[in-house]
N, C-alpha and C. Protein backbone atom coordinates (compact mmCIF):
# COMPACT_ATOMS: atom_id res chain seq x y z
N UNK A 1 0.85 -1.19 0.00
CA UNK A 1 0.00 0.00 0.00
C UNK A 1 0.88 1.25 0.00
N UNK A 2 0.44 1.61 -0.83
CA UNK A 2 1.29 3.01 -1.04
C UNK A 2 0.94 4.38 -0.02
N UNK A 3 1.35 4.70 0.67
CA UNK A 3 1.23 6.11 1.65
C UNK A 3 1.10 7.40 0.99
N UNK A 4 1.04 8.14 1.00
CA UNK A 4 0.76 9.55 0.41
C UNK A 4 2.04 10.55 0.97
N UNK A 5 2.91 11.18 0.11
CA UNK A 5 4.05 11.58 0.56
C UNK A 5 3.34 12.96 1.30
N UNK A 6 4.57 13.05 2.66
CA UNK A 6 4.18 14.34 3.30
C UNK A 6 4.89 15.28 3.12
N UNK A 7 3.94 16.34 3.11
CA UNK A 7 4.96 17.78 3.05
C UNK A 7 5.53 18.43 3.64
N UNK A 8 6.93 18.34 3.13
CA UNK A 8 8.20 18.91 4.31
C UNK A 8 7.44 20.16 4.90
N UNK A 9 7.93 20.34 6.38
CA UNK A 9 7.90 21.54 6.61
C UNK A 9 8.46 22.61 6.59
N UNK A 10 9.04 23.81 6.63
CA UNK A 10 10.22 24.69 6.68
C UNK A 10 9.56 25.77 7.37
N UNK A 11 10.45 24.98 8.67
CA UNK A 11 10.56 26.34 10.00
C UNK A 11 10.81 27.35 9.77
N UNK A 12 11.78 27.93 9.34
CA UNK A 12 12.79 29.13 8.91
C UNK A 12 11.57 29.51 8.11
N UNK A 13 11.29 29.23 7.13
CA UNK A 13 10.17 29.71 6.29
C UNK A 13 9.10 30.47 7.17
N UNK A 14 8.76 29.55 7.77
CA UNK A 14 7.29 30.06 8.86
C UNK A 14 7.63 30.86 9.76
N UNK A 15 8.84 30.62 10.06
CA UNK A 15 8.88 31.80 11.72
C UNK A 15 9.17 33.13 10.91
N UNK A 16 9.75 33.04 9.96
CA UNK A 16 9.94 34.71 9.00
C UNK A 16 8.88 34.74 8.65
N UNK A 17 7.81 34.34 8.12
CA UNK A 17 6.63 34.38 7.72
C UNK A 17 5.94 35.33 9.05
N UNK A 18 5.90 34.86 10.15
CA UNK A 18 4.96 35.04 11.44
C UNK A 18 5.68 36.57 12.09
N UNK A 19 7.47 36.37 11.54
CA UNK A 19 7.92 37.68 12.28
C UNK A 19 7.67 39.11 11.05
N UNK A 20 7.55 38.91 10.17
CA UNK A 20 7.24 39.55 8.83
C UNK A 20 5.58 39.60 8.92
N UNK A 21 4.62 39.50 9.62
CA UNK A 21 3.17 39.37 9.91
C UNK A 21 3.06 40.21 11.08
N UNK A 22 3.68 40.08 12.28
CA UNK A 22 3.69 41.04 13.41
C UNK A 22 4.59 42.17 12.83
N UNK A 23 5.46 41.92 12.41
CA UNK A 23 6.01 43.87 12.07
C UNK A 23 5.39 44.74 11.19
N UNK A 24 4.50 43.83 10.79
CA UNK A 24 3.49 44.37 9.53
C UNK A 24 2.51 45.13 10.64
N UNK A 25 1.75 44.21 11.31
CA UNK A 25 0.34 44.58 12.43
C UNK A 25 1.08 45.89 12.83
N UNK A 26 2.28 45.89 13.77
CA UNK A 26 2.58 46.74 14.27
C UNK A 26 2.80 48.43 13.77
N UNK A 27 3.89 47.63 13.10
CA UNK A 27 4.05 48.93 12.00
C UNK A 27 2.59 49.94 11.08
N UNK A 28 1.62 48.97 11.06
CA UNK A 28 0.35 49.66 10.65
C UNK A 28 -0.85 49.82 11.15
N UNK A 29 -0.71 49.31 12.48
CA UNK A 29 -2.12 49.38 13.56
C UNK A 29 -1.63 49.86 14.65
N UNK A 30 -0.27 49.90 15.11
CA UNK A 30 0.50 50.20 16.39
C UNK A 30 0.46 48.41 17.01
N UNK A 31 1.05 48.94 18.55
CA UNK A 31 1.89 47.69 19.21
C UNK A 31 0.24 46.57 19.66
N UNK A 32 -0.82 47.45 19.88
CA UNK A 32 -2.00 46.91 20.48
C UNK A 32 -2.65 45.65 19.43
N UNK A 33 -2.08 46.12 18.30
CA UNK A 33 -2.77 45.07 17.32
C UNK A 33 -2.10 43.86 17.14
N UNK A 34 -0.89 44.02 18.18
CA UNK A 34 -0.14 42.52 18.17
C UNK A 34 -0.39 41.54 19.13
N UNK A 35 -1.12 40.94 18.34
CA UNK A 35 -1.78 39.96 19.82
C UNK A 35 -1.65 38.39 18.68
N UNK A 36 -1.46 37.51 19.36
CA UNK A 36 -0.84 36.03 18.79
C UNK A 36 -2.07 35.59 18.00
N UNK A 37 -3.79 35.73 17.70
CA UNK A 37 -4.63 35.42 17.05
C UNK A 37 -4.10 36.42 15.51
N UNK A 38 -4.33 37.67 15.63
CA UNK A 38 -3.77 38.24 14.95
C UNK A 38 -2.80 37.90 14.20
N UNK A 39 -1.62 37.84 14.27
CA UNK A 39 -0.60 37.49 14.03
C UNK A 39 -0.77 35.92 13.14
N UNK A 40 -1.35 34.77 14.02
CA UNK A 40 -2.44 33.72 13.05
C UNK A 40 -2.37 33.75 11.78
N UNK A 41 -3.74 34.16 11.99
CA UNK A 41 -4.49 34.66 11.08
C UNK A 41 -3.56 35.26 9.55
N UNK A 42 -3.02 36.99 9.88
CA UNK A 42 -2.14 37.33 8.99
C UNK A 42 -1.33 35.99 8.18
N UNK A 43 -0.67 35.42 9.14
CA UNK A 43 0.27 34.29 8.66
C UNK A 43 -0.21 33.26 7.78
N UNK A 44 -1.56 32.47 8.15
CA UNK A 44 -2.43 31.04 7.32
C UNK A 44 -1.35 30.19 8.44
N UNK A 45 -1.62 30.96 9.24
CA UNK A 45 -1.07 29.16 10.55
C UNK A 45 -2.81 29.12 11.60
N UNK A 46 -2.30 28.18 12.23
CA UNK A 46 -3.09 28.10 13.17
C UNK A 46 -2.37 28.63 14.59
N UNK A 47 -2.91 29.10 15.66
CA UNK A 47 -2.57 29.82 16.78
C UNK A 47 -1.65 28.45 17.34
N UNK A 48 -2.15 27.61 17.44
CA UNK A 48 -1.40 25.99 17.61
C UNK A 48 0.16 26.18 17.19
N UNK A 49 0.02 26.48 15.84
CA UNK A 49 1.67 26.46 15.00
C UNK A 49 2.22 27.34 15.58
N UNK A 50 1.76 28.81 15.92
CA UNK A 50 2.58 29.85 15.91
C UNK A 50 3.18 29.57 17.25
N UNK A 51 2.12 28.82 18.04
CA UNK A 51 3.02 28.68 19.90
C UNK A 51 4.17 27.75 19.87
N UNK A 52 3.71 27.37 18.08
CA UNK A 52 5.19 25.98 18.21
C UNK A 52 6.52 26.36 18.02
N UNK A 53 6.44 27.63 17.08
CA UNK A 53 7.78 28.37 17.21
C UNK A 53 7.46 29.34 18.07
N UNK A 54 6.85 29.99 18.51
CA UNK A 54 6.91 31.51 19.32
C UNK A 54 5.68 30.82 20.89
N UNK A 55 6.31 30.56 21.82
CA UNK A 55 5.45 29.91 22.83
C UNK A 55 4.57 30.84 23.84
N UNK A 56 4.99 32.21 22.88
CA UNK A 56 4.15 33.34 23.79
C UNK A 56 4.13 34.84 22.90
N UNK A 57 2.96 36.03 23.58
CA UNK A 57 3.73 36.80 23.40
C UNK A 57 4.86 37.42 23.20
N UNK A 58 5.70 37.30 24.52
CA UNK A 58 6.54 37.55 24.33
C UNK A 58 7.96 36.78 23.80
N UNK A 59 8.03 35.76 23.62
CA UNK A 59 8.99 35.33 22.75
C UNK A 59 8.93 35.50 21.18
N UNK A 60 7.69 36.25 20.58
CA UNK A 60 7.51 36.70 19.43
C UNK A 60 7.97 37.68 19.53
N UNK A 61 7.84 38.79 19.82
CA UNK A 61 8.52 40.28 20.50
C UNK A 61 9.58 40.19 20.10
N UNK A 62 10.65 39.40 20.74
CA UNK A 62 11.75 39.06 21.41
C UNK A 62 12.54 39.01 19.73
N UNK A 63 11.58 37.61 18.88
CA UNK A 63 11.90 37.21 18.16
C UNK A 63 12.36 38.63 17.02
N UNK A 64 11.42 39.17 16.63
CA UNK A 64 11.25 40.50 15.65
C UNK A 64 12.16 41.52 16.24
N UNK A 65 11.98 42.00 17.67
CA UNK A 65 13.23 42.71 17.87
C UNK A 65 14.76 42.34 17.51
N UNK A 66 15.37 40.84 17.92
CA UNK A 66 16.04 40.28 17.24
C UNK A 66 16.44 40.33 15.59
N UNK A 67 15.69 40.19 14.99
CA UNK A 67 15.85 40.28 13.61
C UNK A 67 15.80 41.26 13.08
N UNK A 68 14.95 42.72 13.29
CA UNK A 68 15.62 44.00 12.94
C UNK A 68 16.74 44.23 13.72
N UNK A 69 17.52 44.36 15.14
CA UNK A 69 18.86 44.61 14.87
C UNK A 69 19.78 44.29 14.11
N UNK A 70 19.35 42.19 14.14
CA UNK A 70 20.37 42.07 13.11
C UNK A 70 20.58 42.61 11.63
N UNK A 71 19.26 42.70 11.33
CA UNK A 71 19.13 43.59 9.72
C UNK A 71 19.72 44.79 9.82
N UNK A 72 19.73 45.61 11.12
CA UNK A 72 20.35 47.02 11.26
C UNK A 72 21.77 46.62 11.30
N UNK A 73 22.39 46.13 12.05
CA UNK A 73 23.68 45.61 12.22
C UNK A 73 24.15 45.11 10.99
N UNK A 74 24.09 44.50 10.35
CA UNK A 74 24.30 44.25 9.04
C UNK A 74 24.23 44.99 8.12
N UNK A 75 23.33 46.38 8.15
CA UNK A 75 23.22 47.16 7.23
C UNK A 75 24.58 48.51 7.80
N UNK A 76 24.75 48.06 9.17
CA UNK A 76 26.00 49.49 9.71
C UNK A 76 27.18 48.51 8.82
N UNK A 77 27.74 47.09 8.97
CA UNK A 77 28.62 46.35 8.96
C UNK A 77 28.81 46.84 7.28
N UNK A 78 27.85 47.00 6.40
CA UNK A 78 28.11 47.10 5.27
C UNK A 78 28.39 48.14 5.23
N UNK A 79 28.29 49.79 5.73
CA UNK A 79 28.98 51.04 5.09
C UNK A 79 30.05 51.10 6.09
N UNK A 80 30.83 50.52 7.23
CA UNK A 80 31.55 50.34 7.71
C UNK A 80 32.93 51.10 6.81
N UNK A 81 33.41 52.45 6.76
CA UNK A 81 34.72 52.66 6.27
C UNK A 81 35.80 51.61 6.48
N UNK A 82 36.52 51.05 5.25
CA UNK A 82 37.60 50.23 5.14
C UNK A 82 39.14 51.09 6.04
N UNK A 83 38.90 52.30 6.19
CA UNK A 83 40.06 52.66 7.11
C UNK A 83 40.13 52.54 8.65
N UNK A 84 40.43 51.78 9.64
CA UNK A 84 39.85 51.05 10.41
C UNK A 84 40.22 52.35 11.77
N UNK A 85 41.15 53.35 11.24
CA UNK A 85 41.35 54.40 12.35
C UNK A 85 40.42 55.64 11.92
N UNK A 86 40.20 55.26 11.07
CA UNK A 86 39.55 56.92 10.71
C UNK A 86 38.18 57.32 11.91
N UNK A 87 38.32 58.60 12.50
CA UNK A 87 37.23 59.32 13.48
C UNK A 87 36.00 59.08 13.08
N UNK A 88 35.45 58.53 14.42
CA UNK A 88 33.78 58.47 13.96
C UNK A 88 33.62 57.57 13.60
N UNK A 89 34.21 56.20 13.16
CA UNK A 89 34.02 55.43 12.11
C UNK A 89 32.59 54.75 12.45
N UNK A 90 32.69 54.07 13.49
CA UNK A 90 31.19 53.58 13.41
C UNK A 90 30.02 54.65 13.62
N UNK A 91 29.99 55.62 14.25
CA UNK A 91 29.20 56.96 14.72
C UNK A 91 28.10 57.14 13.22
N UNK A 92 29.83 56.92 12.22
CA UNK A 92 29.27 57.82 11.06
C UNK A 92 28.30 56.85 10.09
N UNK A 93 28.40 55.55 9.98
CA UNK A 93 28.29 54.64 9.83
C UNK A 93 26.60 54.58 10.38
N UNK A 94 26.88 54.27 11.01
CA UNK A 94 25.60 54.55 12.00
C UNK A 94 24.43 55.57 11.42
N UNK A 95 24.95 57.19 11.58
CA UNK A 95 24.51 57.91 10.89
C UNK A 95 23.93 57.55 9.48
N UNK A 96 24.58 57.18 8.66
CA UNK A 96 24.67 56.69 6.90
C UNK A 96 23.19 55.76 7.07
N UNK A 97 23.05 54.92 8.18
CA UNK A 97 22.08 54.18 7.88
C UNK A 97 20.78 54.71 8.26
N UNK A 98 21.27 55.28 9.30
CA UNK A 98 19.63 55.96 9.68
C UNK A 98 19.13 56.73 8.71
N UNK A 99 20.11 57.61 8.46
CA UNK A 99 19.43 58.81 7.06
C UNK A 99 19.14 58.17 5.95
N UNK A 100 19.51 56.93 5.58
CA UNK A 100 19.55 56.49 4.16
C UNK A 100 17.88 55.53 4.45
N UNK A 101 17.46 55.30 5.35
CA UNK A 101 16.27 54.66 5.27
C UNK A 101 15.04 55.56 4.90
N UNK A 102 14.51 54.49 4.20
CA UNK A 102 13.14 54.78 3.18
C UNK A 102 11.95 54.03 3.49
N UNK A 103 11.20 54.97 4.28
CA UNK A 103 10.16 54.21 4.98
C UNK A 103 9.02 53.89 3.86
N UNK A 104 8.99 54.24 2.51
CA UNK A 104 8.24 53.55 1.62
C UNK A 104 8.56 52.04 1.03
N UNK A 105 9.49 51.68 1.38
CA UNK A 105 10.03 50.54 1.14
C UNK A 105 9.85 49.70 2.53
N UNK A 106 8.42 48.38 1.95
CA UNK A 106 8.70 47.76 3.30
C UNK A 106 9.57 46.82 4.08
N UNK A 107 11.08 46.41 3.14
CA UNK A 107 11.61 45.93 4.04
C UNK A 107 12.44 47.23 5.59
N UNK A 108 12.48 48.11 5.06
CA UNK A 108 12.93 49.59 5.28
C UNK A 108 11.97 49.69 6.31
N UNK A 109 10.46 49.46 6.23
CA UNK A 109 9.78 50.30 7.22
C UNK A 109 9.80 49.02 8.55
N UNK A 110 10.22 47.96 8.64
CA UNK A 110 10.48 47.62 9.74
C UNK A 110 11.20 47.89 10.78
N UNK A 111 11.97 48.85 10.53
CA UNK A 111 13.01 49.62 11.56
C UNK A 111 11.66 50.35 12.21
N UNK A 112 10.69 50.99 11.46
CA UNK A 112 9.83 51.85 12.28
C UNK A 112 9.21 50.42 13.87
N UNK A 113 9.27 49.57 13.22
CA UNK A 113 8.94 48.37 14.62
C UNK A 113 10.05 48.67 15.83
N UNK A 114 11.39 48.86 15.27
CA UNK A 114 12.00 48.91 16.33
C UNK A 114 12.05 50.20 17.32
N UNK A 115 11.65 50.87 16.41
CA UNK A 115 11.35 52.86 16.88
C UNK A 115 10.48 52.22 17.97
N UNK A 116 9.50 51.81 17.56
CA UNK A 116 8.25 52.06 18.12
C UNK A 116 8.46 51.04 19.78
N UNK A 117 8.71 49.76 19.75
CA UNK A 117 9.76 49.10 20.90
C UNK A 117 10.39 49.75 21.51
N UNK A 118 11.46 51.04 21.32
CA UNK A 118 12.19 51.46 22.11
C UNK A 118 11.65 52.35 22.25
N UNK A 119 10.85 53.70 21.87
CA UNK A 119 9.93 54.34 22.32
C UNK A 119 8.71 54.02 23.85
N UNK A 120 8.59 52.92 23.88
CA UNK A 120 7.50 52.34 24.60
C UNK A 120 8.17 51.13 25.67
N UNK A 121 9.03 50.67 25.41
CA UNK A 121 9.25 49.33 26.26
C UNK A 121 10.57 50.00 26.68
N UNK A 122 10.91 49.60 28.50
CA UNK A 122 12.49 50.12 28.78
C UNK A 122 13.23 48.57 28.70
N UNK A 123 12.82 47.60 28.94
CA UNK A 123 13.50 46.25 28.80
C UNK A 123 14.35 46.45 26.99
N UNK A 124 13.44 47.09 25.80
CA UNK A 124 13.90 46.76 24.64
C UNK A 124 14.75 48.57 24.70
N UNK A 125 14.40 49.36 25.46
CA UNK A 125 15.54 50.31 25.21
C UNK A 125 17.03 49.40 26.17
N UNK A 126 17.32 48.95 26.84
CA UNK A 126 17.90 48.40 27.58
C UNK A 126 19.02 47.79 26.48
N UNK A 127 18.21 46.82 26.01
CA UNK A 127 18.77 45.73 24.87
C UNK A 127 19.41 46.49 23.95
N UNK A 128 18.62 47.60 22.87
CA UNK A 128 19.03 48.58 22.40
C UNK A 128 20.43 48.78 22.91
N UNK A 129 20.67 49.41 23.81
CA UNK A 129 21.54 50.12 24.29
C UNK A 129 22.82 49.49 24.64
N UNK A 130 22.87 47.93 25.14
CA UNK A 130 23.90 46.78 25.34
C UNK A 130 24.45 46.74 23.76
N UNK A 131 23.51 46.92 22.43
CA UNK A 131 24.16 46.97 21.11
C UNK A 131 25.11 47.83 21.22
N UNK A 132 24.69 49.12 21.34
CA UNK A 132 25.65 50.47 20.96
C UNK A 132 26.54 50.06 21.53
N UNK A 133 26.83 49.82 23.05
CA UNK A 133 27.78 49.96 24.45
C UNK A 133 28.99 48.76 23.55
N UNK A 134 28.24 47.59 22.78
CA UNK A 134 28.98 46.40 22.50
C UNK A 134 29.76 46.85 21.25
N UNK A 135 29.06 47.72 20.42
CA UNK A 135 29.67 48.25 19.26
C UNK A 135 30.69 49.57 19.63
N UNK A 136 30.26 50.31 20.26
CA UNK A 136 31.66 51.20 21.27
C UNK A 136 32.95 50.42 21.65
N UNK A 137 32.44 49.37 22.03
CA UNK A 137 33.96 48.66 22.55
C UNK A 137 34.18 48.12 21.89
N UNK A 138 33.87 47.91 20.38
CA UNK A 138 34.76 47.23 19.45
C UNK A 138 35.40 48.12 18.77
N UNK A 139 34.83 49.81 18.92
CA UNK A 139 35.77 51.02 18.48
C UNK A 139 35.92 51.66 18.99
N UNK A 140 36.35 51.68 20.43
CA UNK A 140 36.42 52.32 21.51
C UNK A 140 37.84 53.42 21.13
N UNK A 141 38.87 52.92 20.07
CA UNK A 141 39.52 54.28 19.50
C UNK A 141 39.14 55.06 18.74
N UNK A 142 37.56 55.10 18.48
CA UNK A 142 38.02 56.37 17.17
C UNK A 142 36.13 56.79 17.64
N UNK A 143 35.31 56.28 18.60
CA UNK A 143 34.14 56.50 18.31
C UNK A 143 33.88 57.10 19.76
N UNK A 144 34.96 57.36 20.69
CA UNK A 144 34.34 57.97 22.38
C UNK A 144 34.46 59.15 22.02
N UNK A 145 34.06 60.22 21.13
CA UNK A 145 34.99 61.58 20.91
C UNK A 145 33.67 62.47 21.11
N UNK A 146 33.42 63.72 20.73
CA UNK A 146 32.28 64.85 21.07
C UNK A 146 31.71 64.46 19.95
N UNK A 147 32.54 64.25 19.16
CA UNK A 147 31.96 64.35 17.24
C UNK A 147 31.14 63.04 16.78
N UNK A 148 31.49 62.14 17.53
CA UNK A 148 30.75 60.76 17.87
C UNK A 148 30.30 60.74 18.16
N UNK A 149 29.88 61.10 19.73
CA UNK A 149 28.36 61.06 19.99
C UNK A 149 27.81 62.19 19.05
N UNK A 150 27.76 63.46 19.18
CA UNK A 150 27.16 64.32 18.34
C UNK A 150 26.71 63.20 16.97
N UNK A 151 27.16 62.82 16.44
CA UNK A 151 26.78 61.95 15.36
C UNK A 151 25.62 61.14 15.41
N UNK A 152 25.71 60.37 16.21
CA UNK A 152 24.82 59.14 16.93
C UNK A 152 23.74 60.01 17.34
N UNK A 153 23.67 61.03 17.97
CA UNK A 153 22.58 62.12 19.04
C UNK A 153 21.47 62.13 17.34
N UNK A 154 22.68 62.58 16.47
CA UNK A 154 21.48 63.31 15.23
C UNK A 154 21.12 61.85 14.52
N UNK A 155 21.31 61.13 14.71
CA UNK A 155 20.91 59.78 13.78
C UNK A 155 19.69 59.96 15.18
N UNK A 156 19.90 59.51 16.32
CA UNK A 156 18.67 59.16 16.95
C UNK A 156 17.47 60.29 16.74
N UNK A 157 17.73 61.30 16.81
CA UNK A 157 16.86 62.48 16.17
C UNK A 157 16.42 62.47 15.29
N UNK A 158 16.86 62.09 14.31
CA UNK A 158 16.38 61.80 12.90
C UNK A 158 15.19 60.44 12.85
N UNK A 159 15.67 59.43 13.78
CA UNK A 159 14.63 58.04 14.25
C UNK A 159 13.69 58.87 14.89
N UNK A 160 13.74 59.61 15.95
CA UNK A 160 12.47 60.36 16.51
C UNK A 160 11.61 60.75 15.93
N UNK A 161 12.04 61.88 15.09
CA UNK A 161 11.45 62.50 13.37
C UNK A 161 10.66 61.69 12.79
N UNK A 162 11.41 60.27 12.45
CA UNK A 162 10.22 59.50 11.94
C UNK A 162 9.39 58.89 12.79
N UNK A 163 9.45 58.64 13.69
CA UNK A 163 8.35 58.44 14.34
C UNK A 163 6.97 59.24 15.19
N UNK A 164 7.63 60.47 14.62
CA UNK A 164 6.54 61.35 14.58
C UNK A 164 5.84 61.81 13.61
N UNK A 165 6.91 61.73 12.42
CA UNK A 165 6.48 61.95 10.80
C UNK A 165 6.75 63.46 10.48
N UNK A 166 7.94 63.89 11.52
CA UNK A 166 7.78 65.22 11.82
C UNK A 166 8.49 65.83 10.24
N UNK A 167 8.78 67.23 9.71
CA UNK A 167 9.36 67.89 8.98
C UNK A 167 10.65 67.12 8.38
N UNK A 168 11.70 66.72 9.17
CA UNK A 168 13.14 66.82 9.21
C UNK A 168 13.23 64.92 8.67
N UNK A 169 11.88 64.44 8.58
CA UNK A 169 11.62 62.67 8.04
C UNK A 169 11.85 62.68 6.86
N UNK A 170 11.56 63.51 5.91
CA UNK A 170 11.31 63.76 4.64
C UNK A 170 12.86 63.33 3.75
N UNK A 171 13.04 62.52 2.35
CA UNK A 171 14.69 62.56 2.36
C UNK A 171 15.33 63.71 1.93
N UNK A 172 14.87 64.81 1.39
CA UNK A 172 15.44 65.67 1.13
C UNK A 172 16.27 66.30 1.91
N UNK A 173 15.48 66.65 2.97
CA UNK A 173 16.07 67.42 4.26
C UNK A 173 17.02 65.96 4.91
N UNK A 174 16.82 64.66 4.91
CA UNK A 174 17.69 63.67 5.48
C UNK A 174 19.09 64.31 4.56
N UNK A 175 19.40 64.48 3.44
CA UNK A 175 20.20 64.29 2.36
C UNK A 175 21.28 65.44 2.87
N UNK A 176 20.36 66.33 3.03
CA UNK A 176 21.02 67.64 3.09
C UNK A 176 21.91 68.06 4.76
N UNK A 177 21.16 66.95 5.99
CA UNK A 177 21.76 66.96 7.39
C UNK A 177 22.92 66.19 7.20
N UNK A 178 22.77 64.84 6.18
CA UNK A 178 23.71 63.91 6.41
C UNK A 178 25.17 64.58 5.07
N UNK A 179 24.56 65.12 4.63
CA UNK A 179 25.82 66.54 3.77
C UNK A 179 26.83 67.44 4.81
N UNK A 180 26.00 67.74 5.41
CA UNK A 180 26.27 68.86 6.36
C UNK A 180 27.34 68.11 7.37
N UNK A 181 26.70 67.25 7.81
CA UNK A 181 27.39 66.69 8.97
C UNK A 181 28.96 65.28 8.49
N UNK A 182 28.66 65.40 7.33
CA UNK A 182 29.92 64.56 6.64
C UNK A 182 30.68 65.72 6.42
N UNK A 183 30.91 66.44 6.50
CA UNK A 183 31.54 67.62 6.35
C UNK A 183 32.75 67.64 7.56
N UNK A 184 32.10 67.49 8.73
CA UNK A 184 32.91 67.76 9.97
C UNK A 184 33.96 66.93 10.20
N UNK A 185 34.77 67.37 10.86
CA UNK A 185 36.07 66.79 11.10
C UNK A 185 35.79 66.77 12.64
N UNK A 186 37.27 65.45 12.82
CA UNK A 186 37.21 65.27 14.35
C UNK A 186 36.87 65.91 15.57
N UNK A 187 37.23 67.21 15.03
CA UNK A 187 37.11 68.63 15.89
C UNK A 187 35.90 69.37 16.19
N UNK A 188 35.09 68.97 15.42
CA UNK A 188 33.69 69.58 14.81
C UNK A 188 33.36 70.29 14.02
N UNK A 189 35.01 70.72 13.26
CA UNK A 189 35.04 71.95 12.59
C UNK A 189 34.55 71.31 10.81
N UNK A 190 34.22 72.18 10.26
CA UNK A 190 33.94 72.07 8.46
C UNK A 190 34.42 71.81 7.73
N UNK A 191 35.00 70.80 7.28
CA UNK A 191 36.33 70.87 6.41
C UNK A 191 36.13 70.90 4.74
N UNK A 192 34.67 71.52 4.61
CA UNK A 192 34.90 72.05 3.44
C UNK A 192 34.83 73.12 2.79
N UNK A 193 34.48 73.95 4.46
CA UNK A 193 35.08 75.44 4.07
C UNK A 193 35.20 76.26 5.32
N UNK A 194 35.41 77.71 5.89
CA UNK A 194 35.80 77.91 6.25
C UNK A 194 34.60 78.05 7.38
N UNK A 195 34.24 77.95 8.78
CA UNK A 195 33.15 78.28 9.69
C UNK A 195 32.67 80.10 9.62
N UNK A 196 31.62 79.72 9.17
CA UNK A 196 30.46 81.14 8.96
C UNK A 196 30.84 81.34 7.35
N UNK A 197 31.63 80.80 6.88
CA UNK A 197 31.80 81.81 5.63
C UNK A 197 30.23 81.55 4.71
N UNK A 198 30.29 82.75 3.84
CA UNK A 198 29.40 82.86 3.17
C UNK A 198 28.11 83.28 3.93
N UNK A 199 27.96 83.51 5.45
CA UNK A 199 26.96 84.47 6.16
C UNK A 199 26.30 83.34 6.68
N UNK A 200 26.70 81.99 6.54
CA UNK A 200 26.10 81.00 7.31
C UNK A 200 26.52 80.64 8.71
């Protein structure tokens, strides 16, 4: 008697499926619309499946916060300057990615999930923050300086911005801060022209 072949499953498939379903809810209903039926549903699992990879609320959370840093981290690792002393290096880096995101693009608008997490939860500002502290001490020569944080301060400002949708979200005006501020040298000073000249 012949059996009827079964169909593989693929985990990896489904749990990106389910974490790509909650950053969706979130990102377009806010954090309240993330509730594990929800999430279901969006997906074509049953609430059954989803507890089989994610055994709660919060290990779904957990899960999606997870996977946008690493997508962020991976996206700093790639504009990473090849000169490994140069000032600022990760600061600026850093910077490059925040301004360069395009919240019309939805792999792009999942960072707004992580805005919205560290805005609201101190456990995921916490976590947040063990990143930076971990990425400081891997450039703890060239990124403890005024001009470094100053750097990092306006990237997080710029994340604020969008999560208010305020003026300064827009890319034009992104284009033109992250101009401005590639400009500066270690010092803080302009190095592509002289400070005030031209009545500015």
């Amino acid at each position: 008697m012949m059996t009827k072949p079964q169909r593989k499953n693929n985990p990896d498939a489904v749990r990106a499926r389910l974490l790509e379903c909650a950053a969706r809810l979130i990102v377009d209903h806010g954090l309240p619309a993330l509730t594990l039926e929800n999430v279901a549903r969006e997906a074509g699992v049953s609430k059954g499946g989803l507890l089989h990879h994610y055994p709660g609320k919060t290990a779904l959370i957990d899960g999606l916060f997870e996977e946008v840093v690493d997508w962020f981290d991976a996206r700093v690792e790639d504009v990473l300057e090849s000169d490994e002393n140069r000032q600022a290096r990760f600061s600026r880096a850093y910077l490059r990615v925040v301004a360069a995101i395009d919240m019309s693009v939805p792999e792009e608008k999942r960072l707004a999930v992580l805005m919205l997490m560290l805005s609201s939860d101190p456990h995921y500002c916490a976590r947040w923050n063990q990143w930076v502290e971990a990425r400081l001490q891997r450039h703890a020569e060239t990124d403890l300086t005024p001009i470094a944080r100053t750097l990092r301060l306006a990237a997080d400002g710029l994340w604020l911005s969008d999560l208010g949708g305020g003026p300064d979200s827009h890319t034009p005006v992104r284009r033109e801060i992250l101009a401005f501020l590639e400009t500066l040298d270690a010092t803080g000073a302009r190095t592509s022209s002289r400070p005030h000249e031209g009545g500015q």
